[in-house]
PDB file of N, CA and C in Angstrom:
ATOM      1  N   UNK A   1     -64.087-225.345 -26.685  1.00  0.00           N
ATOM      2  CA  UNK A   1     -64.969-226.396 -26.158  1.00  0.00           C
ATOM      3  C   UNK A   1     -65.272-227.413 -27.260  1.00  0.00           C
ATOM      4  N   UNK A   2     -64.375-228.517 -27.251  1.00  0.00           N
ATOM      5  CA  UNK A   2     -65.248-229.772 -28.076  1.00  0.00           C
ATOM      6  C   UNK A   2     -66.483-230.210 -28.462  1.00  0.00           C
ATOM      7  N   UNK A   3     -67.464-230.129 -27.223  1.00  0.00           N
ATOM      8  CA  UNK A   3     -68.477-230.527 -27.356  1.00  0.00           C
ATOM      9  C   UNK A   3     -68.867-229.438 -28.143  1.00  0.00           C
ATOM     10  N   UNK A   4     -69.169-228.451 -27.846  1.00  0.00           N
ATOM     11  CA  UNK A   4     -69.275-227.107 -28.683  1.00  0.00           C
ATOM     12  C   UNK A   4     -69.552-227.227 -29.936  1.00  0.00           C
ATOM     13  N   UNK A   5     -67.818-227.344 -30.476  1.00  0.00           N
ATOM     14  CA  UNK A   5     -67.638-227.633 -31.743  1.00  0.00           C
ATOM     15  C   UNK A   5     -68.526-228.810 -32.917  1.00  0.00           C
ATOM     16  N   UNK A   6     -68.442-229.908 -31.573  1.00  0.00           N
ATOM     17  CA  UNK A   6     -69.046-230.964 -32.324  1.00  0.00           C
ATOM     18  C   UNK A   6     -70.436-230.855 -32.856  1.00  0.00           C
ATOM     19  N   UNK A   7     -70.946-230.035 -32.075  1.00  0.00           N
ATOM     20  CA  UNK A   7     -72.433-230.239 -32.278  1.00  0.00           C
ATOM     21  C   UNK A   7     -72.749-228.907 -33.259  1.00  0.00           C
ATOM     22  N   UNK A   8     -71.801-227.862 -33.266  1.00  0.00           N
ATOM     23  CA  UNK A   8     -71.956-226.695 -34.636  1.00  0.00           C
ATOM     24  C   UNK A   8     -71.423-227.601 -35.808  1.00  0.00           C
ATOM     25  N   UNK A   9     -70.365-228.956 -35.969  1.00  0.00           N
ATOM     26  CA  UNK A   9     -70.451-229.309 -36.862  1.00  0.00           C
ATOM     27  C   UNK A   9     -71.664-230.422 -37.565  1.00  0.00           C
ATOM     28  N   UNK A  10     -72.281-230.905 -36.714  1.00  0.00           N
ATOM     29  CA  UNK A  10     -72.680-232.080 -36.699  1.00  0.00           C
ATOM     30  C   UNK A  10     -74.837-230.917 -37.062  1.00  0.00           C
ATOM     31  N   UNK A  11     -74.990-229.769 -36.880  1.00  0.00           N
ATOM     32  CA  UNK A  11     -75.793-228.696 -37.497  1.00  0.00           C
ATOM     33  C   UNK A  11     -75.657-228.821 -38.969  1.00  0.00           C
ATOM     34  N   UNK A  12     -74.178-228.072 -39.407  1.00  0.00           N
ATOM     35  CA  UNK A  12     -73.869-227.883 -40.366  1.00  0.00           C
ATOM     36  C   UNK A  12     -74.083-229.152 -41.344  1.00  0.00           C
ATOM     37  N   UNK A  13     -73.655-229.986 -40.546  1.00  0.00           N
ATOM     38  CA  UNK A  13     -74.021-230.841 -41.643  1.00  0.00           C
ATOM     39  C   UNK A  13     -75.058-231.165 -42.248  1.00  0.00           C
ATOM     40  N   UNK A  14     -75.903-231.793 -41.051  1.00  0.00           N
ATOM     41  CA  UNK A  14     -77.757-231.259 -41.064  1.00  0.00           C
ATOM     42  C   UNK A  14     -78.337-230.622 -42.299  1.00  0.00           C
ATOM     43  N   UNK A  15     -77.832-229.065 -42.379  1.00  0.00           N
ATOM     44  CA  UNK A  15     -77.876-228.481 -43.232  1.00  0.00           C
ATOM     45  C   UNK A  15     -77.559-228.140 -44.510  1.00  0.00           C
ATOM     46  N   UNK A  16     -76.380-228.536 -44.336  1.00  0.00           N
ATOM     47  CA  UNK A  16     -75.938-228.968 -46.187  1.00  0.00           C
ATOM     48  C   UNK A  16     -76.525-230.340 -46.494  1.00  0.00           C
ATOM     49  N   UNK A  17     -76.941-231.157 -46.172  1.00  0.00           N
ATOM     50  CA  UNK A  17     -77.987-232.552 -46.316  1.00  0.00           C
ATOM     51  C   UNK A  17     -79.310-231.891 -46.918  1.00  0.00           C
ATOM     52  N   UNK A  18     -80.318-230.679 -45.551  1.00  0.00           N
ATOM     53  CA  UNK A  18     -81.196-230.650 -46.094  1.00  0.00           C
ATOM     54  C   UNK A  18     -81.164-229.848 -47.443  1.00  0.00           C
ATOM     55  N   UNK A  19     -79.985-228.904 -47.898  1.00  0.00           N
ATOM     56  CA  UNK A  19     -80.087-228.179 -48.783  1.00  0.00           C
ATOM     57  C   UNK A  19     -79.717-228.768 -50.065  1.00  0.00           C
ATOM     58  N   UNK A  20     -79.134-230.103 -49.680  1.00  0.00           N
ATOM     59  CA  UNK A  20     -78.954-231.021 -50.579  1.00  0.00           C
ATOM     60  C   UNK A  20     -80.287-231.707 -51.640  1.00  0.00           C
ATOM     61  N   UNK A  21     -80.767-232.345 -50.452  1.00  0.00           N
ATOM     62  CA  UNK A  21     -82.215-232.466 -50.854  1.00  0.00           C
ATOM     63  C   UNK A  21     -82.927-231.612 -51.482  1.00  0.00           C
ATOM     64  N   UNK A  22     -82.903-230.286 -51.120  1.00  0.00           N
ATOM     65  CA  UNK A  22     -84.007-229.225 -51.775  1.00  0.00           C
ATOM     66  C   UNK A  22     -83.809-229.438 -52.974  1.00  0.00           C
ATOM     67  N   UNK A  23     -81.852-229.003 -53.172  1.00  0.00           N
ATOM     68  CA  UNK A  23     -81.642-229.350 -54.613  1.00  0.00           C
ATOM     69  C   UNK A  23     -81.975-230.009 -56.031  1.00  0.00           C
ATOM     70  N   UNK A  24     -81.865-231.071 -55.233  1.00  0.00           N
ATOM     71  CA  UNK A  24     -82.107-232.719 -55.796  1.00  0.00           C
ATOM     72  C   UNK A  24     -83.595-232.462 -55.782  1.00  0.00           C
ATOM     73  N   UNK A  25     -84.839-232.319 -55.321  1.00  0.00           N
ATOM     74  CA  UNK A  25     -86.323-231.732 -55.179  1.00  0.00           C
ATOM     75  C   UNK A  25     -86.487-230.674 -56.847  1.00  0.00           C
ATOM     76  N   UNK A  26     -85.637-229.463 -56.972  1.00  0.00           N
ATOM     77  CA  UNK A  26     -85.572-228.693 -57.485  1.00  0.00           C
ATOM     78  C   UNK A  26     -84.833-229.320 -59.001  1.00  0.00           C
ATOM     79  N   UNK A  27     -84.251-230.108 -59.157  1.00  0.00           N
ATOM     80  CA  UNK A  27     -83.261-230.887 -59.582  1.00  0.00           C
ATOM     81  C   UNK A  27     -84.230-231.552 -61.201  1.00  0.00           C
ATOM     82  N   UNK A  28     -85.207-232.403 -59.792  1.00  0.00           N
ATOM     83  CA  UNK A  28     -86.265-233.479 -60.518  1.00  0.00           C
ATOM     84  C   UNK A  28     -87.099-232.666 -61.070  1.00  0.00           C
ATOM     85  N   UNK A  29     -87.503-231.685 -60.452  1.00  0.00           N
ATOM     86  CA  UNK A  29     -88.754-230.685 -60.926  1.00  0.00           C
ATOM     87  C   UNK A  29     -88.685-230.431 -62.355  1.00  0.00           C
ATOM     88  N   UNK A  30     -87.258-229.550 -62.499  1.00  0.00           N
ATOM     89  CA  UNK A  30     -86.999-229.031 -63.346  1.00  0.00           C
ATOM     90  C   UNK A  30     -86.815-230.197 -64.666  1.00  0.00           C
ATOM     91  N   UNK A  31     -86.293-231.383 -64.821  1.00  0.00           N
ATOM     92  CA  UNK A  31     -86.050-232.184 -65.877  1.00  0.00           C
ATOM     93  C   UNK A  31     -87.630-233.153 -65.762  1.00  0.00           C
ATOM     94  N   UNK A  32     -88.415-232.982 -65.002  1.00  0.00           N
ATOM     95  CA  UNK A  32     -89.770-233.589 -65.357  1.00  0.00           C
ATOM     96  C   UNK A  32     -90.651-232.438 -66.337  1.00  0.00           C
ATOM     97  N   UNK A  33     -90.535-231.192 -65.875  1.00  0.00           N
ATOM     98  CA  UNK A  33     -90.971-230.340 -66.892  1.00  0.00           C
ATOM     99  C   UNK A  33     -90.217-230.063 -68.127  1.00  0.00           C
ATOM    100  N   UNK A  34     -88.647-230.361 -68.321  1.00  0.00           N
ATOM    101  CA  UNK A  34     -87.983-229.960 -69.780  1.00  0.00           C
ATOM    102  C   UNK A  34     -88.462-231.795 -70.486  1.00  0.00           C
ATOM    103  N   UNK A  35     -88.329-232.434 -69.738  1.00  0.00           N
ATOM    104  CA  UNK A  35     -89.348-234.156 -70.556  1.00  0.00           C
ATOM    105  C   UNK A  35     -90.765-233.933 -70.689  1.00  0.00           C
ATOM    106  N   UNK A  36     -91.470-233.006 -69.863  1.00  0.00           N
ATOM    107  CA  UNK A  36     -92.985-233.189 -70.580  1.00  0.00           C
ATOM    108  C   UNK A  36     -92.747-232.505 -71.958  1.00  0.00           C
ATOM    109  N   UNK A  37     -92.215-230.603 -71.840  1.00  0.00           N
ATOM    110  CA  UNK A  37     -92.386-230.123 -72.882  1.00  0.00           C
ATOM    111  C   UNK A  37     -91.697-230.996 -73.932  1.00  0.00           C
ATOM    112  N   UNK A  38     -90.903-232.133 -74.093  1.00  0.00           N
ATOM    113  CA  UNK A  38     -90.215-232.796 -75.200  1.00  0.00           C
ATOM    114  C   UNK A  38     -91.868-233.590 -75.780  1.00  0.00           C
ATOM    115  N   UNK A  39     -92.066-234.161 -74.819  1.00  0.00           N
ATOM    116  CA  UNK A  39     -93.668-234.839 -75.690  1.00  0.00           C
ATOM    117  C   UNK A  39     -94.215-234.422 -76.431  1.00  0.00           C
TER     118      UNK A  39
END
């Protein structure tokens, strides 16, 4: 089923986006705290 398919891919993607973001969230976190401790 196409439609099927389309819409388990069109999830997936969804999801590697939001886990993208977390990343990038987790990303900033981490190099705002290794730049404070440099101060």
């Amino acid at each position: 089923n196409i439609a099927l398919r389309l819409k388990e891919a069109h999830k997936n993607k969804r999801q590697a986006q939001e886990s993208l973001e977390d990343n990038i969230e987790m990303y900033k976190e981490e190099v705002t705290e290794v730049f404070l401790d440099l101060l």
